[in-house]
N, C-alpha and C. Protein backbone atom coordinates (compact mmCIF):
# COMPACT_ATOMS: atom_id res chain seq x y z
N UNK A 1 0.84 -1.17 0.00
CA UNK A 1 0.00 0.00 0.00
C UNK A 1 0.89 1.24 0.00
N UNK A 2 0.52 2.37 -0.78
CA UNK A 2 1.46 3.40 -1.12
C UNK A 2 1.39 4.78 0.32
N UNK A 3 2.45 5.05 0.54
CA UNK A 3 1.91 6.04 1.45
C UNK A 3 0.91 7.35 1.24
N UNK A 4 0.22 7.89 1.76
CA UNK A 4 -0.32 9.03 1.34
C UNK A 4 0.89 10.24 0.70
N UNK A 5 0.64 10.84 0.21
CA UNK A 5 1.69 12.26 -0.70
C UNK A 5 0.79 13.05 0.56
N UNK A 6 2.07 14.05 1.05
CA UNK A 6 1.89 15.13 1.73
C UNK A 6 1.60 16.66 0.95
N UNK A 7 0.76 16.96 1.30
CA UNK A 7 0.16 18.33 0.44
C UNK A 7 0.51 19.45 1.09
N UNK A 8 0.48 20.51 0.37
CA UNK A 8 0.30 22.32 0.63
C UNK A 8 -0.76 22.43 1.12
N UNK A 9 -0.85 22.83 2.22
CA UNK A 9 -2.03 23.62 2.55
C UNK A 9 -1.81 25.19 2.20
N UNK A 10 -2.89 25.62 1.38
CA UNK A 10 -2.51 26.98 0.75
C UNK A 10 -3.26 27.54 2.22
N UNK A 11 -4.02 27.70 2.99
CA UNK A 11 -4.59 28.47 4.36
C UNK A 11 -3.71 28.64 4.91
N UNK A 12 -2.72 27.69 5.60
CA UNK A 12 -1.72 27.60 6.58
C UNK A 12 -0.36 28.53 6.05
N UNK A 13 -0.44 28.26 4.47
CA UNK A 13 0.38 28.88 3.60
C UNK A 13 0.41 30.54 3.90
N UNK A 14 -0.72 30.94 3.61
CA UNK A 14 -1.28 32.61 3.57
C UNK A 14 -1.28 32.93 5.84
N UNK A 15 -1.82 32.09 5.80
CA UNK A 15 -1.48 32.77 7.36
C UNK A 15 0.37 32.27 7.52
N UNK A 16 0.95 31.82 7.23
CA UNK A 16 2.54 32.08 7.40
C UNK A 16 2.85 33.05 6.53
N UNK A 17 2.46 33.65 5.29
CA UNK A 17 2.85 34.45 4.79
C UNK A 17 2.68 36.01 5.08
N UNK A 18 1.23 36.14 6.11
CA UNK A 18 0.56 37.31 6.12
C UNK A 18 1.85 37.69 7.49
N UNK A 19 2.50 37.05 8.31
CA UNK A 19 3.21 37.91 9.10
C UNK A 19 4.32 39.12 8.67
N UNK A 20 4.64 39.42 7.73
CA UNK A 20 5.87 40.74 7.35
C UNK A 20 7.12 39.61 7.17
N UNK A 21 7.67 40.58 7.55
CA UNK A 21 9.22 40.07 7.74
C UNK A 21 9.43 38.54 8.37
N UNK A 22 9.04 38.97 9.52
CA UNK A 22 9.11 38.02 10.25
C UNK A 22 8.95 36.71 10.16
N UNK A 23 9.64 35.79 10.11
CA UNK A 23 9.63 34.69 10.28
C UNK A 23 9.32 33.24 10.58
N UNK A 24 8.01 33.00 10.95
CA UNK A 24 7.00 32.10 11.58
C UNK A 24 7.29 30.76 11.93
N UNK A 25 8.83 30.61 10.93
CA UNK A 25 8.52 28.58 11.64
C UNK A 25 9.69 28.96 12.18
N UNK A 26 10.15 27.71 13.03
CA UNK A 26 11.57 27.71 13.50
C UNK A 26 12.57 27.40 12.32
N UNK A 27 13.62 28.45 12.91
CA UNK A 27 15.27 28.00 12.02
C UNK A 27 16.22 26.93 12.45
N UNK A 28 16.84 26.88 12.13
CA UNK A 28 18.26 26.04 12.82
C UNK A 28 19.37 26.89 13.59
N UNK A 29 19.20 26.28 14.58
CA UNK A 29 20.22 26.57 15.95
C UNK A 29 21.81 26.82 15.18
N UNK A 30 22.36 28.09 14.44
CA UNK A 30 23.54 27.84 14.34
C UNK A 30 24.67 28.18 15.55
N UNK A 31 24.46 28.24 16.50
CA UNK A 31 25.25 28.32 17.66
C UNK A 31 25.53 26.78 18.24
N UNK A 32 24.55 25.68 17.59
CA UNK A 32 24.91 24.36 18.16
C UNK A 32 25.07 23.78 16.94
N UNK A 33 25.50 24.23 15.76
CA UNK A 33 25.85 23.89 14.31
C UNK A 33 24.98 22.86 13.65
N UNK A 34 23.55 23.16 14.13
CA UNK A 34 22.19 22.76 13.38
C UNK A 34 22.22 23.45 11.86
N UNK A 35 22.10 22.84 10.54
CA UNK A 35 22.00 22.98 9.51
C UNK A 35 20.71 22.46 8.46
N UNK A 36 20.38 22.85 7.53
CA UNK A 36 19.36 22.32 6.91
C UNK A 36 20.16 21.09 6.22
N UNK A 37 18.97 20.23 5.92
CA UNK A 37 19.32 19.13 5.01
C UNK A 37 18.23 18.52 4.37
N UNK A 38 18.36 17.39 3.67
CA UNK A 38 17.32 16.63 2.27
C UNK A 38 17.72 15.66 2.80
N UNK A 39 16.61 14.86 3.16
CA UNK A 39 16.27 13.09 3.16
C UNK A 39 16.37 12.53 1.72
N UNK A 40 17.63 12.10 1.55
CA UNK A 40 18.13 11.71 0.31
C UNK A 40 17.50 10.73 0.25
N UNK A 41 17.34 9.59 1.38
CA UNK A 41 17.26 7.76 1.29
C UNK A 41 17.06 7.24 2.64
N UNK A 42 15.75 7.00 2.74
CA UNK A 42 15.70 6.17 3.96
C UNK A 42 16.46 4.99 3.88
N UNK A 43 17.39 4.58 4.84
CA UNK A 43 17.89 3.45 4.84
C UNK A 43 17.17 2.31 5.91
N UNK A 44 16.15 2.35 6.58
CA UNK A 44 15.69 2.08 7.35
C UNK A 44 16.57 1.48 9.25
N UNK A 45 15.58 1.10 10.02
CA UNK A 45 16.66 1.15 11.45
C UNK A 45 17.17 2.43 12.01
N UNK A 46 15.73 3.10 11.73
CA UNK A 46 16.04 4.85 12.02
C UNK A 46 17.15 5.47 11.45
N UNK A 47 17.67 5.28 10.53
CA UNK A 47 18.21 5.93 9.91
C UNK A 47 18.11 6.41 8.12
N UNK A 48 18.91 7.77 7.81
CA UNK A 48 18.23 8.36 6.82
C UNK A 48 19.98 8.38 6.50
N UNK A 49 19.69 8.80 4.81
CA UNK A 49 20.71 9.08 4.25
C UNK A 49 20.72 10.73 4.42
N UNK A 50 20.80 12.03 4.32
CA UNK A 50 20.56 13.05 4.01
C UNK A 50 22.25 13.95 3.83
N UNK A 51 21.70 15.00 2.52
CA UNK A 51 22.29 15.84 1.75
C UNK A 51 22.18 17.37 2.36
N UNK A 52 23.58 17.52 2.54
CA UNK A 52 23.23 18.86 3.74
C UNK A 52 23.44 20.32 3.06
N UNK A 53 23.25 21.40 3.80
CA UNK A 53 23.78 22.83 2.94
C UNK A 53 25.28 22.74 3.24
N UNK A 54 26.15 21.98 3.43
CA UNK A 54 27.26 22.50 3.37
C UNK A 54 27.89 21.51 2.16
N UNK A 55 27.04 20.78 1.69
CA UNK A 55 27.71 20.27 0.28
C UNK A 55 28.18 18.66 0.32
N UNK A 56 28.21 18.38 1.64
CA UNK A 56 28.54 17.23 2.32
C UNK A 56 26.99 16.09 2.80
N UNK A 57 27.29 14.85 2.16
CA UNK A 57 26.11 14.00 2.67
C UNK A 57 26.53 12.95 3.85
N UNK A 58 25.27 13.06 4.39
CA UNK A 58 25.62 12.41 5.88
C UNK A 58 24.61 11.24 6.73
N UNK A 59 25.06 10.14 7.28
CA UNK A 59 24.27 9.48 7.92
C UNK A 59 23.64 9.92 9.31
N UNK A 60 22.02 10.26 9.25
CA UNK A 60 21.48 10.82 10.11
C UNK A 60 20.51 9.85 10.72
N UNK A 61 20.60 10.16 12.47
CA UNK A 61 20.07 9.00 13.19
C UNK A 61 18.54 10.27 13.42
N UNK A 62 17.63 9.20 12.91
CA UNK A 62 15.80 9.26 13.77
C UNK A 62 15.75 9.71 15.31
N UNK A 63 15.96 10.39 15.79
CA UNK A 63 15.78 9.71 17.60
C UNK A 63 14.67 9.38 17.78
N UNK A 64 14.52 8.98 19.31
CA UNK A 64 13.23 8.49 19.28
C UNK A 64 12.25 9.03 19.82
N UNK A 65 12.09 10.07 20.29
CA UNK A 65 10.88 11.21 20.60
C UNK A 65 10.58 11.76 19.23
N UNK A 66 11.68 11.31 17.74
CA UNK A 66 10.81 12.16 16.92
C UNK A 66 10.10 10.63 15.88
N UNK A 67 10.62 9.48 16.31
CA UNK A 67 10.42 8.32 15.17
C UNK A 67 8.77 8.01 15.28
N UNK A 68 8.31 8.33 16.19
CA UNK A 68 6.54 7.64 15.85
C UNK A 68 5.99 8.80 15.91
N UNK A 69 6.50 10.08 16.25
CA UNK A 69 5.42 11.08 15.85
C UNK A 69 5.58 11.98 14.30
N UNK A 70 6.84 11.75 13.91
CA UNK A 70 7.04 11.97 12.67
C UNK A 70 7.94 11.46 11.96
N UNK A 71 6.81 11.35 10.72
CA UNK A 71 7.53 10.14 9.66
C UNK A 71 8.69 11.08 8.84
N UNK A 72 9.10 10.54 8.41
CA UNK A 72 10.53 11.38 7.37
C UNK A 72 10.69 10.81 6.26
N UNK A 73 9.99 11.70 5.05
CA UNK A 73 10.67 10.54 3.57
C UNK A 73 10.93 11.21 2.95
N UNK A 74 11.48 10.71 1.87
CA UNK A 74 12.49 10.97 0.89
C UNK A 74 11.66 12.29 0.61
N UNK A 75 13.22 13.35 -0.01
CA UNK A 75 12.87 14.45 -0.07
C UNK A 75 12.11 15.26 0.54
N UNK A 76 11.95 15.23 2.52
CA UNK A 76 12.09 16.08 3.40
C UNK A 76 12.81 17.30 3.19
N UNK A 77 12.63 18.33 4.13
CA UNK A 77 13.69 19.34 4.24
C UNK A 77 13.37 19.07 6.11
N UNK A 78 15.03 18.98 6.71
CA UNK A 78 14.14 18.74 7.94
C UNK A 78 16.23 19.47 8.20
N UNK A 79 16.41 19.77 9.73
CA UNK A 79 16.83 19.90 10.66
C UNK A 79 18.25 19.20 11.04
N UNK A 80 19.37 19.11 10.72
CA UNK A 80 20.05 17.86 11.36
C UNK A 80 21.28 18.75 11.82
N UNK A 81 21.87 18.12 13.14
CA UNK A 81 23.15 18.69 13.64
C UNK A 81 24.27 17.59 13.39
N UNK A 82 25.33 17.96 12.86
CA UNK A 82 26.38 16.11 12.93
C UNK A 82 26.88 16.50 14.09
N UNK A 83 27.48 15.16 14.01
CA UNK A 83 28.61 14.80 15.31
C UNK A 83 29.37 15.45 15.40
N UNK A 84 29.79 16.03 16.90
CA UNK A 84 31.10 16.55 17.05
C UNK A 84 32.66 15.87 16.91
N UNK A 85 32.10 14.12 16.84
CA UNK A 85 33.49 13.77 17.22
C UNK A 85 33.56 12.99 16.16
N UNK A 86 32.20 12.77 14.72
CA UNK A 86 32.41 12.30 13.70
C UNK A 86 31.12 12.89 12.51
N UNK A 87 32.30 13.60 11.51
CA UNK A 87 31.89 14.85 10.94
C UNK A 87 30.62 13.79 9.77
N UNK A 88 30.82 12.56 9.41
CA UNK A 88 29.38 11.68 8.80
C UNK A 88 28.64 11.45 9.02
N UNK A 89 28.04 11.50 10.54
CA UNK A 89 27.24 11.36 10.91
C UNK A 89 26.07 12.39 11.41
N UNK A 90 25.34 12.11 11.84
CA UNK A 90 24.26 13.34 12.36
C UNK A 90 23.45 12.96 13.01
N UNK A 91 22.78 13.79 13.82
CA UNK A 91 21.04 13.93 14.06
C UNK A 91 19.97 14.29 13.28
N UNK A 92 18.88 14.16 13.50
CA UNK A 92 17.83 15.01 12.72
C UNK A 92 16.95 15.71 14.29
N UNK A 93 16.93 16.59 14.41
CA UNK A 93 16.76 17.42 15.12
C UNK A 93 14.71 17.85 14.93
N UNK A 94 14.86 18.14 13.27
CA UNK A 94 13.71 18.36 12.93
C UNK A 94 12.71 18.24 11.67
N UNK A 95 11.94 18.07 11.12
CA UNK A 95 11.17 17.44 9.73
C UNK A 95 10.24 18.80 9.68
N UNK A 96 10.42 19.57 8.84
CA UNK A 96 9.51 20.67 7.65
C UNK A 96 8.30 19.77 6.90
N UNK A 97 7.12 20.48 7.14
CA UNK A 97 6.36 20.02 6.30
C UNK A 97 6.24 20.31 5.08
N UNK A 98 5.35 19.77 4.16
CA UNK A 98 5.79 20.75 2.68
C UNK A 98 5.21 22.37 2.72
N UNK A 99 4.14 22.95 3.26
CA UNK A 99 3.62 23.58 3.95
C UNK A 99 4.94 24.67 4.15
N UNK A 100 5.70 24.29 5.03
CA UNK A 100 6.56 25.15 5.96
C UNK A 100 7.66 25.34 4.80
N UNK A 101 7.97 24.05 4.15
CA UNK A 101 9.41 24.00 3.28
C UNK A 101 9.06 24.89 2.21
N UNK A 102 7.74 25.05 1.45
CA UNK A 102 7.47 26.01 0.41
C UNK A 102 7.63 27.43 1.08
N UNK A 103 7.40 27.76 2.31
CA UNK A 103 7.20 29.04 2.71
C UNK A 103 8.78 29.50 3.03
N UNK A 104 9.48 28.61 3.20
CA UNK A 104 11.38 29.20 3.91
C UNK A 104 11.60 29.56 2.22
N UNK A 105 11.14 28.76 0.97
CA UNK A 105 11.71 29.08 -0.09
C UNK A 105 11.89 30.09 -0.74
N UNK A 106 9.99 30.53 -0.39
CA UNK A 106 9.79 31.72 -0.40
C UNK A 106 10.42 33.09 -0.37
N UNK A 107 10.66 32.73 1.03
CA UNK A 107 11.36 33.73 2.03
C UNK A 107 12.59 33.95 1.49
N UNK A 108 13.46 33.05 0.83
CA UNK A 108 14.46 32.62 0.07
C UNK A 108 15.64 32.40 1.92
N UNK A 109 14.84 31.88 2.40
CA UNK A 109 15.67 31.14 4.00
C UNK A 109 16.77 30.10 3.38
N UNK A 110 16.35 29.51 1.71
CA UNK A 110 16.88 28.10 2.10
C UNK A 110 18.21 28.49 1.46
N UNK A 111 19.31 27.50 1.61
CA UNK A 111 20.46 27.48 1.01
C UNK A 111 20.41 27.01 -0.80
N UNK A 112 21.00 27.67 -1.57
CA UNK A 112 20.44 26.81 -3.00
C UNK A 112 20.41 25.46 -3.13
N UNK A 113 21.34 24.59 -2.72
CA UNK A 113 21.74 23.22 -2.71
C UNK A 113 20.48 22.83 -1.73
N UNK A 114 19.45 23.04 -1.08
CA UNK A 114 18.60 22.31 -0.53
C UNK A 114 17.24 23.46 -0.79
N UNK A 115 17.25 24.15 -1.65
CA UNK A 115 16.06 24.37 -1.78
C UNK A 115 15.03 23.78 -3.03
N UNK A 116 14.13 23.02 -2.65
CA UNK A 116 13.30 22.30 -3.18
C UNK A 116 12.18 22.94 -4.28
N UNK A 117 12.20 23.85 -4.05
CA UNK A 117 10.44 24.46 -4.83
C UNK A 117 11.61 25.34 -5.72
N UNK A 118 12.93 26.30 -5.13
CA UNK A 118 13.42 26.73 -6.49
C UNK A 118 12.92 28.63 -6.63
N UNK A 119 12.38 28.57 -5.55
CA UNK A 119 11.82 29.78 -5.29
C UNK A 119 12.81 31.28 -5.13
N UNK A 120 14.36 30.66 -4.26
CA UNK A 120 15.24 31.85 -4.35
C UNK A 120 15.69 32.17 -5.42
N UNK A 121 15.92 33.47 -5.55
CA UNK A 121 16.47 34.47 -6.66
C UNK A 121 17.31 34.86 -6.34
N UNK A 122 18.77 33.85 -6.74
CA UNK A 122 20.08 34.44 -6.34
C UNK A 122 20.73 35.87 -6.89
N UNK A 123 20.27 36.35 -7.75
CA UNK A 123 20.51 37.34 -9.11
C UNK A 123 22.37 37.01 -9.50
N UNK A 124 23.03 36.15 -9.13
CA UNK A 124 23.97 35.91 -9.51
C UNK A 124 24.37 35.09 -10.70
N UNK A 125 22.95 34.24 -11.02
CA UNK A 125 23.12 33.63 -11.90
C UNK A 125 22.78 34.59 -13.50
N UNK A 126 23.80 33.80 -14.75
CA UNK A 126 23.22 34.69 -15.63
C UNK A 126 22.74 34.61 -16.46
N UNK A 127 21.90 35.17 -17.31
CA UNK A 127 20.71 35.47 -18.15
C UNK A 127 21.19 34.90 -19.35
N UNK A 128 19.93 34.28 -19.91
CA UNK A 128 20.80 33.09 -21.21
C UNK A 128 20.96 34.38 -22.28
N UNK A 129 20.64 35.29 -22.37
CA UNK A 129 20.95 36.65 -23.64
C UNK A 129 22.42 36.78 -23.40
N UNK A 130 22.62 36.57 -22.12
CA UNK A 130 24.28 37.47 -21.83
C UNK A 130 25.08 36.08 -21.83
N UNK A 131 25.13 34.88 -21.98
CA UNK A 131 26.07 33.98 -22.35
C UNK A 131 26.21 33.63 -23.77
N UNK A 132 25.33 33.26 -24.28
CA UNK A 132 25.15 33.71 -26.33
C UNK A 132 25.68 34.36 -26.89
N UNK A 133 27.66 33.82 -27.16
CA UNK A 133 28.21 34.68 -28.18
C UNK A 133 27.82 35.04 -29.41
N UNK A 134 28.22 36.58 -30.06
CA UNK A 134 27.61 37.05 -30.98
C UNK A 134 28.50 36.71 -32.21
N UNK A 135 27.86 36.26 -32.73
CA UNK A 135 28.52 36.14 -34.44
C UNK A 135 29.33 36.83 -35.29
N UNK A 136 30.51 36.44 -35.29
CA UNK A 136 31.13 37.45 -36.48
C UNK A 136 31.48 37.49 -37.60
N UNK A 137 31.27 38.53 -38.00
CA UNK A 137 31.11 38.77 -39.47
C UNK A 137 32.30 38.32 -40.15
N UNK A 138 33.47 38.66 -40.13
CA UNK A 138 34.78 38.80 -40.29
C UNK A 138 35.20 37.06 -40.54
N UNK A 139 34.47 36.08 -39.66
CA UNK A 139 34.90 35.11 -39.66
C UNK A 139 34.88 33.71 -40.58
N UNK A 140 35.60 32.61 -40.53
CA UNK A 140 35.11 31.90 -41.87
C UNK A 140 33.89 30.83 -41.14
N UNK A 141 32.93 30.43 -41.45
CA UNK A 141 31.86 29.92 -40.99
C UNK A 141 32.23 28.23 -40.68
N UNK A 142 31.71 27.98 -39.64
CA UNK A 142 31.81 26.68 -39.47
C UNK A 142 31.53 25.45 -40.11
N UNK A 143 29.86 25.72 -40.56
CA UNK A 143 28.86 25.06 -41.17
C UNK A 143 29.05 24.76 -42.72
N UNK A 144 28.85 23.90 -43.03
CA UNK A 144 29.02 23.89 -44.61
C UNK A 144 27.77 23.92 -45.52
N UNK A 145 27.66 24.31 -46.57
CA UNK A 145 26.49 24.82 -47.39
C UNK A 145 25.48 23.24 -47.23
N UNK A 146 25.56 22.31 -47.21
CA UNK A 146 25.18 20.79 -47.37
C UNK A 146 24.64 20.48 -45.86
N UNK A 147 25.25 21.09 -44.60
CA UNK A 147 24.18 21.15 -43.54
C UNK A 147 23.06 22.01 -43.47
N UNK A 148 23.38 22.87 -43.80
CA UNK A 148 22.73 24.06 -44.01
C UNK A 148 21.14 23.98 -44.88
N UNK A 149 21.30 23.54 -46.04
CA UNK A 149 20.00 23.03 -46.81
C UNK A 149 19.83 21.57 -47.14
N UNK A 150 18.91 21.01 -45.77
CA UNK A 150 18.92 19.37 -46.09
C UNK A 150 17.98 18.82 -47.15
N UNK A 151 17.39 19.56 -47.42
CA UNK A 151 16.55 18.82 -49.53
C UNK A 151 18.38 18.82 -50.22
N UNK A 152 19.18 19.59 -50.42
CA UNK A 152 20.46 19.03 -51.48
C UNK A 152 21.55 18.31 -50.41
N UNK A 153 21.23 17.60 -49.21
CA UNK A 153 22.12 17.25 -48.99
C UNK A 153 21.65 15.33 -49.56
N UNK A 154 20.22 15.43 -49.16
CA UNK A 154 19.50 14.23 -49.60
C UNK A 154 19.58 14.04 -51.25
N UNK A 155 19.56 14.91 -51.48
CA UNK A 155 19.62 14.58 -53.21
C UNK A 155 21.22 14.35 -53.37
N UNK A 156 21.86 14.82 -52.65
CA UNK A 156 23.39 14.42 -53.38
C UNK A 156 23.75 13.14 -53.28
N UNK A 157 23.21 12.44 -52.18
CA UNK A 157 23.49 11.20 -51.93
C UNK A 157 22.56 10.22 -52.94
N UNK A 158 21.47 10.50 -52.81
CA UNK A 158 20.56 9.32 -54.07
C UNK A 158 20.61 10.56 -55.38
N UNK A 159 21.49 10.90 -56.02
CA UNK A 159 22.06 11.17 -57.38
C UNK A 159 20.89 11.98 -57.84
């Protein structure tokens, strides 16, 4: 039996959006080096594969105050702190609903490498007009007359 797909609630959506500035769900603790991450792969035995904002993927343990009240699957955005004394491993601290994860995107909260919906506007990236070198005149052409018009390239071959 397939699990249910977790939905947007667009209500919950507009009341997180109607606050201003401000911020409405919780962030990550960076004073205890809590980071966002992606549930790459449940591996099951409480544990998850997940893909973090620092570019690095890591084995993250379920605990167990969060394993029966919330499920975690693939392609979460949830919460995880790693180990201090082994940089592969981790916690998961916390699970985003899709709800919450569309609204940080929004906000453009998320890091690019874990943002899911695609929503931030880095303006760093650049505009396909301005990578499209311009043609020059001056130059001898690449193309040969026979790519160029395919009715005589077909006729040259069947005579």
């Amino acid at each position: 039996m397939a699990r249910r797909e977790e939905k947007v609630d667009p209500e919950l959506l507009a009341q997180l959006e109607a606050g201003g500035d401000r911020i409405r769900v919780p962030l990550p603790n960076r004073k205890v080096n809590e980071m966002f991450a992606i549930a790459d792969q449940i591996l099951g035995g409480r544990r998850v594969h997940a893909v973090c904002e620092d570019g690095e993927s890591r084995l993250a343990r379920i605990p167990g105050k969060m394993r029966r009240r919330q499920w975690v699957r693939e392609g979460d955005l949830m919460v995880i702190q790693p180990w201090d004394f082994q940089d592969a491993k981790a916690n998961v601290c916390m699970r985003y609903t899709k709800t919450q994860s569309l609204y940080l995107s929004r906000k453009g909260v998320l890091p690019e490498i874990v943002d899911l919906f695609g929503m931030t506007d880095f303006g760093a990236e650049p505009k396909v007009e301005d990578t499209v070198p311009e043609a020059d005149s001056g130059g001898p052409e690449p193309e040969s007359a026979a790519a160029q018009d395919p009715e005589d390239d077909i006729d040259s071959f069947f005579g």
